[in-house]
Protein backbone atom coordinates (compact mmCIF):
# COMPACT_ATOMS: atom_id res chain seq x y z
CA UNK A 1 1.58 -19.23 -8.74
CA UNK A 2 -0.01 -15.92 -8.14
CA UNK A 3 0.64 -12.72 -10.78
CA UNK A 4 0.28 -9.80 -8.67
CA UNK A 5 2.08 -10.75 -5.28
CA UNK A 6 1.14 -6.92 -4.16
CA UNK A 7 -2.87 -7.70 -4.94
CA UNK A 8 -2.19 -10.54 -2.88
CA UNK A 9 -0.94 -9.36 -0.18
CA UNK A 10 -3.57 -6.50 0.17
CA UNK A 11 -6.19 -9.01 0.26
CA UNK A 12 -4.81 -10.85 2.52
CA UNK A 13 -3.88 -7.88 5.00
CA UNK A 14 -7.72 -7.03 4.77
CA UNK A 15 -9.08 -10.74 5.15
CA UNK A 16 -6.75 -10.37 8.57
CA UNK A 17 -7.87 -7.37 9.71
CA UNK A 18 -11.42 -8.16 9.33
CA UNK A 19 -11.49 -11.19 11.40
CA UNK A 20 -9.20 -9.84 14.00
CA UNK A 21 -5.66 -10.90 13.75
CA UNK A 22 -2.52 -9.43 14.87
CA UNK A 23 -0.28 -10.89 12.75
CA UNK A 24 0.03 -11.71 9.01
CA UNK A 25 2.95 -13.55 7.62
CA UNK A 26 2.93 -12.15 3.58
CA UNK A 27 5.10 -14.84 0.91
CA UNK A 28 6.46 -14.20 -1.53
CA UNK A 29 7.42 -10.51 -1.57
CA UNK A 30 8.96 -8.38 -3.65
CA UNK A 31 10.83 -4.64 -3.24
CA UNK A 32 7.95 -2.65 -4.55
CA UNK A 33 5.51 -4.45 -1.48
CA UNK A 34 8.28 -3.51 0.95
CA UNK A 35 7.76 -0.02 0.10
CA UNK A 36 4.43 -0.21 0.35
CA UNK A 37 4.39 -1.39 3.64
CA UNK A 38 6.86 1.44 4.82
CA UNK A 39 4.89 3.68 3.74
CA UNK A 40 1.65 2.16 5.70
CA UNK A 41 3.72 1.95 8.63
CA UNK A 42 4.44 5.54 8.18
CA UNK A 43 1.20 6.37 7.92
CA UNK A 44 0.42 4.17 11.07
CA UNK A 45 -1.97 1.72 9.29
CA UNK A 46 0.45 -1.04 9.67
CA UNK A 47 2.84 -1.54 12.96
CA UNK A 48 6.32 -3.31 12.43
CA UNK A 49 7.67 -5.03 9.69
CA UNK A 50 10.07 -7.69 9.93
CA UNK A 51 11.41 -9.47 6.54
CA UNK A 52 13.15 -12.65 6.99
CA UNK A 53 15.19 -14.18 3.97
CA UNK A 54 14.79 -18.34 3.80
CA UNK A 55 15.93 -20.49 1.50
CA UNK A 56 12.92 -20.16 -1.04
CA UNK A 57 12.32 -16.61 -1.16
CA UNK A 58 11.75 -15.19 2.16
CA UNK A 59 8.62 -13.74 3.37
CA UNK A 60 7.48 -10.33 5.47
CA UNK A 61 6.00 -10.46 9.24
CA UNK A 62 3.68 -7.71 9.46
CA UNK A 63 2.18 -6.63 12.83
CA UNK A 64 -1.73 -5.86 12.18
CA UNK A 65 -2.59 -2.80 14.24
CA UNK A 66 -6.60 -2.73 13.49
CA UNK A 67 -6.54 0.58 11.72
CA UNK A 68 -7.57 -0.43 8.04
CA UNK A 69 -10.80 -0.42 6.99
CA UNK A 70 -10.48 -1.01 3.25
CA UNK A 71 -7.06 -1.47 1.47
CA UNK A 72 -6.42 -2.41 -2.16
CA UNK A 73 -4.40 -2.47 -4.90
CA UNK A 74 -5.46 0.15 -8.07
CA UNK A 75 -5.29 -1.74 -11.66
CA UNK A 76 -4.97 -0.37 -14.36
CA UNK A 77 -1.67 1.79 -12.49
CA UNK A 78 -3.22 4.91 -13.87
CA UNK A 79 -0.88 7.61 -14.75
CA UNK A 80 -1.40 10.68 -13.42
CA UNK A 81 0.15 14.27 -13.27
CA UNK A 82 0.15 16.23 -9.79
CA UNK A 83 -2.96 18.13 -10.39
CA UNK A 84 -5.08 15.00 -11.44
CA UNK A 85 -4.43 13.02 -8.70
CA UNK A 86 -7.66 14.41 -6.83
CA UNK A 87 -9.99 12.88 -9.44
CA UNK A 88 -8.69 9.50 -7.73
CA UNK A 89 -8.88 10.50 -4.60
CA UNK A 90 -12.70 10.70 -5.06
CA UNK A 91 -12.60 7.55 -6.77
CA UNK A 92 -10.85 5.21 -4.07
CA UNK A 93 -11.01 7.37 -0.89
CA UNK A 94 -14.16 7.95 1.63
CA UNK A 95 -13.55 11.69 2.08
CA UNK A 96 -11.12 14.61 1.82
CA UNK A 97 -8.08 14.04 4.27
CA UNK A 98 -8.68 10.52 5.13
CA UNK A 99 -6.72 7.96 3.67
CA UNK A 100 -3.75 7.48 1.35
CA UNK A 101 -2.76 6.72 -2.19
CA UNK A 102 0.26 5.32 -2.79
CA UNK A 103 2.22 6.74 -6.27
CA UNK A 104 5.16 5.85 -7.86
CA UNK A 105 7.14 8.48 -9.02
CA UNK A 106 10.42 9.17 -10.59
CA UNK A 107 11.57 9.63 -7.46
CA UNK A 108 10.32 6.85 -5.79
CA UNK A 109 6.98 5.89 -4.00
CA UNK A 110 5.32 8.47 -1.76
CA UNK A 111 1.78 9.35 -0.51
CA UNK A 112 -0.63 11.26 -2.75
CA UNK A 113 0.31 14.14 0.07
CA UNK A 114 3.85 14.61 -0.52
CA UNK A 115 3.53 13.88 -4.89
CA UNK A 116 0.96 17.06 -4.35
CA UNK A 117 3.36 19.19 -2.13
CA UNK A 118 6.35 17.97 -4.72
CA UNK A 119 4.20 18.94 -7.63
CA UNK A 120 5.11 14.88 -8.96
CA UNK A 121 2.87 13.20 -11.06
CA UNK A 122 3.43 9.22 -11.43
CA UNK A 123 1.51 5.99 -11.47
CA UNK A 124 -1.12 4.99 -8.69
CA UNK A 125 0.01 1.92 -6.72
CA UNK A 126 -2.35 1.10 -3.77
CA UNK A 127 -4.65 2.37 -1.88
CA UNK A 128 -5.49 2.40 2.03
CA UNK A 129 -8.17 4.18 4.65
């Protein structure tokens, strides 16, 4: 049994990507990796999404669109107030502009982005570039 089914799941998207595949099937899942993967898809690092329910849990097919080059979960979840969040953007991203962070806020998860537009602070999620 594995603890952190999101950590998982970001390994295994990158283990896929780096040797080429197009497809990853991702069990077991949860609601908080769902939303992560919206918002990669949003952010065109991921393609489509399907989630299938089975009798033991379900699991997510994710279409692998060869746009990640490092991806990761971020433990501790720091928490972090709008204006701090750029510390940790020099921490996990390559450069200004490229790349997200993924924070969960009171009003849900968003993009480092949008939480600095909003002026929301929260707790860091994931990573992705």
């Amino acid at each position: 049994m594995n603890n952190d089914t999101l950590a998982h799941a970001m390994s295994a998207i990158m283990n896929y990507e780096k040797i080429g595949r197009k497809e990853i099937v991702v069990h077991p899942t949860s609601k908080v990796m769902k939303k992560v993967f919206e918002l990669l898809q949003n952010s065109r690092y991921l393609g489509a999404a399907e989630t299938v329910t089975a009798a033991k849990g379900g699991y997510i097919k994710v279409n692998l669109l060869g746009a990640i080059n490092k991806c990761g979960v971020i433990k501790p979840r720091f928490a972090v107030s709008w204006d701090e969040i750029e510390k940790f953007e020099k921490r996990y991203l390559p450069a200004k502009d490229i790349g997200i962070i993924i924070v969960s806020t009171e009003e849900g998860m968003m993009t480092h982005k949008e939480a600095k537009e909003k002026g929301k602070g929260g707790r860091l999620i994931a990573y992705c570039y």
